[in-house]
Protein backbone atom coordinates (compact mmCIF):
# COMPACT_ATOMS: atom_id res chain seq x y z
CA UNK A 1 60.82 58.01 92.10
CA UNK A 2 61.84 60.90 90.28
CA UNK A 3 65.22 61.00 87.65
CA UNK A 4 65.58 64.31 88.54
CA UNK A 5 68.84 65.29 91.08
CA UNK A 6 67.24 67.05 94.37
CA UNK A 7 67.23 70.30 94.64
CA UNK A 8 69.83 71.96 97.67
CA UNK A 9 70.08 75.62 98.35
CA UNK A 10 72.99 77.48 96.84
CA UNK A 11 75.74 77.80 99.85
CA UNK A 12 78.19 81.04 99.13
CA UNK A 13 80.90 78.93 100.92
CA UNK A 14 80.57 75.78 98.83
CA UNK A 15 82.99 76.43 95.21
CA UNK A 16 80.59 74.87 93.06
CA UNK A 17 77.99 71.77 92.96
CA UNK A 18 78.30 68.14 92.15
CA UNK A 19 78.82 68.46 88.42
CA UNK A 20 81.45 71.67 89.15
CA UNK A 21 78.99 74.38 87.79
CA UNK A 22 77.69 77.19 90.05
CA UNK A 23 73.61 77.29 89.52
CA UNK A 24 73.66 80.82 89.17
CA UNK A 25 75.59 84.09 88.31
CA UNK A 26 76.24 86.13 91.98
CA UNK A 27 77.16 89.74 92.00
CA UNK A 28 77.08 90.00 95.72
CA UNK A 29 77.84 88.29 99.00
CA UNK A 30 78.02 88.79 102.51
CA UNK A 31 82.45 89.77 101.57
CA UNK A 32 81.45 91.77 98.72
CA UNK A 33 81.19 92.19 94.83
CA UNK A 34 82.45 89.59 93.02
CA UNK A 35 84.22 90.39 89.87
CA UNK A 36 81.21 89.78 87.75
CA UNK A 37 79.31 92.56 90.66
CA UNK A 38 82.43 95.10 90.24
CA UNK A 39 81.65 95.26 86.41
CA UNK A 40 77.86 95.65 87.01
CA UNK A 41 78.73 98.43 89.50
CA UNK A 42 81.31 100.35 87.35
CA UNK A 43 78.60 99.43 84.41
CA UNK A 44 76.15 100.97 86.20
CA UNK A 45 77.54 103.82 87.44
CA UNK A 46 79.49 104.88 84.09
CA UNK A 47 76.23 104.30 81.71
CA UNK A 48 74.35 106.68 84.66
CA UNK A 49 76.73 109.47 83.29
CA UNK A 50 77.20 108.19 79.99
CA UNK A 51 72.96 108.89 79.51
CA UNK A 52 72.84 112.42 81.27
CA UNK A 53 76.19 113.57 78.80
CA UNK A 54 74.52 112.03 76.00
CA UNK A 55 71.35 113.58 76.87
CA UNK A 56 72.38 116.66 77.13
CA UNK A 57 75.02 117.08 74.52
CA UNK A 58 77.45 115.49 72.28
CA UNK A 59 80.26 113.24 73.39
CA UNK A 60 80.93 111.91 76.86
CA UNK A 61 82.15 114.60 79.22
CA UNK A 62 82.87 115.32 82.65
CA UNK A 63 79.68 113.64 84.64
CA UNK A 64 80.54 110.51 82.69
CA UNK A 65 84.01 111.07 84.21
CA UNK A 66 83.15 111.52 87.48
CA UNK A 67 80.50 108.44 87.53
CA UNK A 68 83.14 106.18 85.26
CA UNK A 69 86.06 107.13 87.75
CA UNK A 70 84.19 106.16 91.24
CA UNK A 71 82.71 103.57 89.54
CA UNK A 72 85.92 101.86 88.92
CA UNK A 73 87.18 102.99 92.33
CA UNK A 74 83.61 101.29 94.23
CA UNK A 75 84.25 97.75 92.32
CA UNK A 76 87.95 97.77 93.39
CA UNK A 77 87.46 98.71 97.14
CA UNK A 78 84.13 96.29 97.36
CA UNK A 79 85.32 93.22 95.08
CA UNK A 80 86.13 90.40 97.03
CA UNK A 81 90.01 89.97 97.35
CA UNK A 82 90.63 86.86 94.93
CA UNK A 83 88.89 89.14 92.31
CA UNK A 84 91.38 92.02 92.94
CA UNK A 85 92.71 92.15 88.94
CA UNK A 86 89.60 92.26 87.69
CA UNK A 87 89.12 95.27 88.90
CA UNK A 88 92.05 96.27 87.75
CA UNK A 89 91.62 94.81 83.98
CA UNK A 90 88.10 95.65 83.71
CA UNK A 91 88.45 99.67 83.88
CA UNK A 92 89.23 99.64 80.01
CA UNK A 93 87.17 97.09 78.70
CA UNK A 94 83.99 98.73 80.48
CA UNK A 95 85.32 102.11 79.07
CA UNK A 96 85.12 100.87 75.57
CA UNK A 97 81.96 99.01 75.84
CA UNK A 98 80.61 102.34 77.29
CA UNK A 99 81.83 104.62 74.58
CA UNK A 100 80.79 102.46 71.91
CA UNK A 101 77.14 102.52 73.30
CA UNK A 102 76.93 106.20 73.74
CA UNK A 103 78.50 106.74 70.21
CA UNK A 104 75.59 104.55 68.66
CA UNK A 105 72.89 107.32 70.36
CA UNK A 106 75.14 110.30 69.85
CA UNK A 107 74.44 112.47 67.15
CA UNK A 108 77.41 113.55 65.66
CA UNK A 109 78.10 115.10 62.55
CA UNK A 110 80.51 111.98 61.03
CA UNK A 111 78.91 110.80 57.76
CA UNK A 112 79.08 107.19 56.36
CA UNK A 113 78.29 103.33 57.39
CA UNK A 114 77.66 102.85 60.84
CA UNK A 115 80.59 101.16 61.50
CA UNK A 116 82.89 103.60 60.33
CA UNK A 117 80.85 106.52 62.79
CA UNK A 118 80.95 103.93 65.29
CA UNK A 119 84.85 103.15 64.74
CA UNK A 120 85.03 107.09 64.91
CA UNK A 121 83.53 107.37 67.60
CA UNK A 122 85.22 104.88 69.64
CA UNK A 123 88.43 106.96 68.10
CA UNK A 124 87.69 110.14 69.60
CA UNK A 125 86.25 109.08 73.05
CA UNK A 126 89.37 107.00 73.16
CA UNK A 127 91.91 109.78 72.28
CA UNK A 128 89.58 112.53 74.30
CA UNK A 129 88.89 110.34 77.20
CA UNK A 130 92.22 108.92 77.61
CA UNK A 131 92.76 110.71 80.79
CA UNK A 132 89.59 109.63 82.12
CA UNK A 133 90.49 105.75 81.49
CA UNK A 134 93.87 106.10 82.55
CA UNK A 135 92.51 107.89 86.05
CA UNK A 136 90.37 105.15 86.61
CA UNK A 137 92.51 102.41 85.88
CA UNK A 138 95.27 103.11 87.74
CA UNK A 139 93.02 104.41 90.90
CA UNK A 140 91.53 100.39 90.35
CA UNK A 141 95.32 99.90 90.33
CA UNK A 142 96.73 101.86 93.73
CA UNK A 143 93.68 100.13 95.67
CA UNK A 144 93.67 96.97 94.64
CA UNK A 145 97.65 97.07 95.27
CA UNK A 146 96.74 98.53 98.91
CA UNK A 147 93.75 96.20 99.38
CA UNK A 148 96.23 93.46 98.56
CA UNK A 149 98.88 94.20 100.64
CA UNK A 150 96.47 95.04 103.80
CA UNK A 151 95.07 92.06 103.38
CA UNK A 152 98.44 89.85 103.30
CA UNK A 153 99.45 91.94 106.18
CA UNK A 154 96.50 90.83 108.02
CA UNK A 155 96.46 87.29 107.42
CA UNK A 156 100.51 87.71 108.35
CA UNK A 157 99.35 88.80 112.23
CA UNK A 158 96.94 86.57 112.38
CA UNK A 159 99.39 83.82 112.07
CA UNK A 160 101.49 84.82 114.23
CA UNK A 161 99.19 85.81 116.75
């Protein structure tokens, strides 16, 4: 007889297991990204143009725009509807994690600690990139409002139909 609880295979329906812990960490379903998989995708897609900017000059610029913008936009129109304002919230906290990444391997021409290029850094892409971040955040914003409403809609007919 073993002490050990049997093994069962992870059911996306279920909400979580005995002891009210989901086994693992799930990106994707058969609905969608979850929120955790709408911050891998907007993740993915703004490091993608974070590298190539950084590669091939200083600073983030505009393909880090573009792949940061429909990044944000892809997790908001794919994330599963109960995870709607994290796709709204996570468009700045992705942008800062982002900038301060590509500031550590950009060579700029700040002098001093590494905190205080880093805090410079973070500064300009910030100020510089503020129209970026607020594009993407309130493009998150306009579809998850649409994808919200839609869906209430919906579930409205059904009802009554």
């Amino acid at each position: 007889m073993s002490s050990f609880p049997q093994a069962r295979p992870y059911d996306d329906d279920a909400a979580a297991d005995d002891d009210g812990a989901r086994p693992t960490t799930h990106v994707l379903d058969r609905r969608g990204l979850t929120a955790v998989g709408a911050v891998a995708v907007a993740l993915a897609l703004g490091a993608a143009g974070a590298f190539i900017d950084v590669v091939t000059g200083p600073g983030l610029r505009t393909v880090f725009a573009i792949c940061f913008i429909v990044g944000c936009a892809l997790a908001a129109l794919k994330v599963h509807r109960e995870d709607l304002l994290a796709a709204v919230v996570m468009p700045p906290l992705v942008y800062v994690v982002l900038a301060l990444v590509a500031g550590a391997f950009s060579h700029t021409g700040a002098a001093g600690s590494m905190m205080t290029r880093q805090a410079l850094e973070l500064a300009t892409s910030l100020v510089l990139g503020a129209p970026v971040l607020l594009t993407a955040t309130a493009l998150a914003f306009v579809i998850a409002v649409w994808r919200g409403v839609s869906g209430r809609r919906t579930a409205i007919a059904n009802r009554a139909g």
